[in-house]
N, C-alpha and C. Protein backbone atom coordinates (compact mmCIF):
# COMPACT_ATOMS: atom_id res chain seq x y z
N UNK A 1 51.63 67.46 19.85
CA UNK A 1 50.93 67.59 21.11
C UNK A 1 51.85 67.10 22.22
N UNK A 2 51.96 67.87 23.16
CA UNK A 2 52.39 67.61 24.44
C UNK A 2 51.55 67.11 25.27
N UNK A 3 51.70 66.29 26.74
CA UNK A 3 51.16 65.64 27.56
C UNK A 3 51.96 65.19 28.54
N UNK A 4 51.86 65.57 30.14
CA UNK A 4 52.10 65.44 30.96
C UNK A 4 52.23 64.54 31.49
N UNK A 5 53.06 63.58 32.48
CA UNK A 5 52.82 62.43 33.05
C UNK A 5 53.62 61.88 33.98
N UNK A 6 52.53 61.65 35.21
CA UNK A 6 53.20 61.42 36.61
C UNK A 6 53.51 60.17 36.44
N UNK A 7 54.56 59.56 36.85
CA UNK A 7 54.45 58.23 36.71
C UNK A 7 54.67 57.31 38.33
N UNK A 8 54.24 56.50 38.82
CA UNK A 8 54.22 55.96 40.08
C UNK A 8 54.95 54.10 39.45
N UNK A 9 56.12 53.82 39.67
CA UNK A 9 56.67 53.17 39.76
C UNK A 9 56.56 52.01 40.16
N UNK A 10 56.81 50.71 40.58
CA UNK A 10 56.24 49.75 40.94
C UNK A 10 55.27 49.72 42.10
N UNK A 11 54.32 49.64 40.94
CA UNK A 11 52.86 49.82 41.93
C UNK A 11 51.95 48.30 41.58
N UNK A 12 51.39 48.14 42.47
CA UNK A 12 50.35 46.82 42.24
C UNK A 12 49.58 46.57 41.15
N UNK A 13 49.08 47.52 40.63
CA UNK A 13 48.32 47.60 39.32
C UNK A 13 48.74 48.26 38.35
N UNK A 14 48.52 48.27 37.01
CA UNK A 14 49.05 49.63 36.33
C UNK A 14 47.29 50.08 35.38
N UNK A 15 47.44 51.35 35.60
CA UNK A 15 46.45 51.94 35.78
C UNK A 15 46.83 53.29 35.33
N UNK A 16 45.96 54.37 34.40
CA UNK A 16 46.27 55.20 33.87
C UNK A 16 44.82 56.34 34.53
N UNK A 17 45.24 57.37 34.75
CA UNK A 17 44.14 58.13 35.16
C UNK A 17 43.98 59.67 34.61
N UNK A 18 43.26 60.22 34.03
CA UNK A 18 43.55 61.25 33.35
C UNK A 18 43.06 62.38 34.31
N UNK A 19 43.86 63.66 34.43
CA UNK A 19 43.75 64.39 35.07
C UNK A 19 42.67 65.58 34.12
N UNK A 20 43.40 65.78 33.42
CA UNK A 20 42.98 66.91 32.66
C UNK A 20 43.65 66.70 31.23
N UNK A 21 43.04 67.39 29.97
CA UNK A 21 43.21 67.16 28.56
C UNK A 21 44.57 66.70 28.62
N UNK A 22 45.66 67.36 29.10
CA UNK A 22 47.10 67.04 28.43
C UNK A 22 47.92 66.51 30.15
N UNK A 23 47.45 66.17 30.96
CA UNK A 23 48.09 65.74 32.14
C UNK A 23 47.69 64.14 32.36
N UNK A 24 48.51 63.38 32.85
CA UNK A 24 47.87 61.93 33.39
C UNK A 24 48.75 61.52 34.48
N UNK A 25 48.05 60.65 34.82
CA UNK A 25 48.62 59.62 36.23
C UNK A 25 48.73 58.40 35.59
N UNK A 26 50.11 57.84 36.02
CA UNK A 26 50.05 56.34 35.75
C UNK A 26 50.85 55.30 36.01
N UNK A 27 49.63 54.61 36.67
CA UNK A 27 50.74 53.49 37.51
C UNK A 27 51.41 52.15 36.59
N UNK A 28 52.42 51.55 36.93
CA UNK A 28 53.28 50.49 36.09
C UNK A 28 54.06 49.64 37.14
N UNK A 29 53.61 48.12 36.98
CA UNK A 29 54.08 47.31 38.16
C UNK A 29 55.40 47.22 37.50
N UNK A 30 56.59 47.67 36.46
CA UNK A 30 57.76 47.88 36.22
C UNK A 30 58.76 48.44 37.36
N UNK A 31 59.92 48.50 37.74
CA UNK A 31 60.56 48.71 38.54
C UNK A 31 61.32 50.56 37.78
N UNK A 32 61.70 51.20 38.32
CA UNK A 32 61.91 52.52 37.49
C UNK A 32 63.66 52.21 37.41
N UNK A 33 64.05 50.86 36.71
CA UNK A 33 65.42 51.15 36.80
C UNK A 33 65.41 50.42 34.93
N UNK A 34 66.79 50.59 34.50
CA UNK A 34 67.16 50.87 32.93
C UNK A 34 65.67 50.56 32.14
N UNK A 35 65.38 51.78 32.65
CA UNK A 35 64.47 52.32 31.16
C UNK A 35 62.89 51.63 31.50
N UNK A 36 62.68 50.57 32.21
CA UNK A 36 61.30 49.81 32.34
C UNK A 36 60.43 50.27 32.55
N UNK A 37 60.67 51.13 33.14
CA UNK A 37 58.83 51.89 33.61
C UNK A 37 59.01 52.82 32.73
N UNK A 38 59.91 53.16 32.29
CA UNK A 38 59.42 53.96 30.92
C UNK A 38 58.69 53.89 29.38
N UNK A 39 59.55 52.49 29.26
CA UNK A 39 58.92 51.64 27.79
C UNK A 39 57.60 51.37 28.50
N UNK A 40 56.74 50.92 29.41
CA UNK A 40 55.60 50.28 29.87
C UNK A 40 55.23 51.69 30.04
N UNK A 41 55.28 52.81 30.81
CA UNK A 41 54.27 53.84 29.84
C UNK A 41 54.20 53.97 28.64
N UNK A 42 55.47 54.07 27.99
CA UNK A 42 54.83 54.27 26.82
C UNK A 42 53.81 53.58 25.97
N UNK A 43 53.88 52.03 26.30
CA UNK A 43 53.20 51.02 25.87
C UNK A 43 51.62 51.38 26.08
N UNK A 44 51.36 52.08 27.62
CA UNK A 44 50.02 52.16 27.98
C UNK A 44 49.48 53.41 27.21
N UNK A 45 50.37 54.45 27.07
CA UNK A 45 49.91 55.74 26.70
C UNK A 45 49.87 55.50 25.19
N UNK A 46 50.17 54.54 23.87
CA UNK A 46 50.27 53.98 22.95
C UNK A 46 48.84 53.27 23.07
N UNK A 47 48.14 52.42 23.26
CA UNK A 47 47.27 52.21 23.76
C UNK A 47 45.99 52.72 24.14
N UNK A 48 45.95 53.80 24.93
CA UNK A 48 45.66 54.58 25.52
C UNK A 48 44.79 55.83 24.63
N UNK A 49 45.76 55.99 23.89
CA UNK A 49 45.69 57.23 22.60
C UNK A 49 45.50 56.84 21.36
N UNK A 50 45.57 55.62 20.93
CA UNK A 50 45.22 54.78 19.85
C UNK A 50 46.62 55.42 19.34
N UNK A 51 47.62 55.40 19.46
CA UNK A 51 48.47 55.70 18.56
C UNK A 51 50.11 54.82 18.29
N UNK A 52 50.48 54.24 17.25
CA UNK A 52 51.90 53.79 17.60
C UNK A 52 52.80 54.14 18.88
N UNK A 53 53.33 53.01 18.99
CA UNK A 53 54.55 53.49 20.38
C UNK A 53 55.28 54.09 19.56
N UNK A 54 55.88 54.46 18.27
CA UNK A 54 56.90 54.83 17.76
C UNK A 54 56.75 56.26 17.35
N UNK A 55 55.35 56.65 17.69
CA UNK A 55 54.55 58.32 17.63
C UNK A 55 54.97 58.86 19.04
N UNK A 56 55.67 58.35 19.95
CA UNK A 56 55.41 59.15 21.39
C UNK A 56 56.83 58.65 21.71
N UNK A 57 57.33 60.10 22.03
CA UNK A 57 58.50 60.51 22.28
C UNK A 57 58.87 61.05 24.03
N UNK A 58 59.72 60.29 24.85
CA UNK A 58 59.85 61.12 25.92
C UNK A 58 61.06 62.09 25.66
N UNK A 59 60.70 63.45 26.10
CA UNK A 59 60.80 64.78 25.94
C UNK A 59 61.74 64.96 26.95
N UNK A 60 61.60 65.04 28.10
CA UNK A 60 62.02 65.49 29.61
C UNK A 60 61.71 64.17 30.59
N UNK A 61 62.34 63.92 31.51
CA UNK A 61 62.20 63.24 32.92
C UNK A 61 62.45 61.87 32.80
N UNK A 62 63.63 61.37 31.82
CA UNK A 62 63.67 60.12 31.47
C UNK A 62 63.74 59.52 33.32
N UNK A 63 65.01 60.28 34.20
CA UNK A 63 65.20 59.69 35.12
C UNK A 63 64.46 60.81 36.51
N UNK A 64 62.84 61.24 36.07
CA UNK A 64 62.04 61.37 37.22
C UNK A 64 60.73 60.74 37.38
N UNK A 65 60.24 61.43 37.72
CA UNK A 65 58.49 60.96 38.09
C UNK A 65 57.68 61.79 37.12
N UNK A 66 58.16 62.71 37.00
CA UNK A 66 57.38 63.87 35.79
C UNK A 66 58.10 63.77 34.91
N UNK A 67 57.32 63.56 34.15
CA UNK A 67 57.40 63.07 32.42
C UNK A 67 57.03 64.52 31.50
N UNK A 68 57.15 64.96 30.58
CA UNK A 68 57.14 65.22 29.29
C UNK A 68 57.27 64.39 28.45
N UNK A 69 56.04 64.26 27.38
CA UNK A 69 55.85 63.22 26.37
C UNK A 69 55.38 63.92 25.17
N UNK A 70 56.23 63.81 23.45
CA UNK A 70 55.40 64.28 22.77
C UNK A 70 54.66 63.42 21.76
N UNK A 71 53.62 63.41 21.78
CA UNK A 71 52.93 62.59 20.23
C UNK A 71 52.65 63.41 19.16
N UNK A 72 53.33 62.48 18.19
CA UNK A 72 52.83 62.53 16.55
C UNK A 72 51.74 61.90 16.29
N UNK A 73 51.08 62.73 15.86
CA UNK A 73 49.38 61.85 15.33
C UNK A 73 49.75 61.55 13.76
């Protein structure tokens, strides 16, 4: 399964918002520099999905705002 994901960068809260089945929003008070706001989505979307962090793979956009993510169930 694929899943979409905006990610908003050091933000005040971190906060996940689902758009639609395979799209999300999500904020991470992490800074977007070596790799941090990336491991801390994944942490939330791990979480999130009831699933290992080691099931969810970033796909595309290591260094954007739009993410591609895939999970192994």
């Amino acid at each position: 399964m694929f899943i979409k994901v905006k990610v908003f960068p050091d933000s005040k809260k971190e906060e996940i918002i689902k758009k639609e089945d395979d799209r999300f929003e999500i904020k991470v008070r992490e800074k977007a520099e070596g790799g941090l706001a990336n491991k801390k989505v994944i942490e939330i979307l791990a979480k999130y999905l009831n699933v290992p962090e080691e099931k969810i793979i970033l796909v595309r956009g290591a260094k954007q705002r739009n993410k591609i993510f895939e999970i192994h169930k």
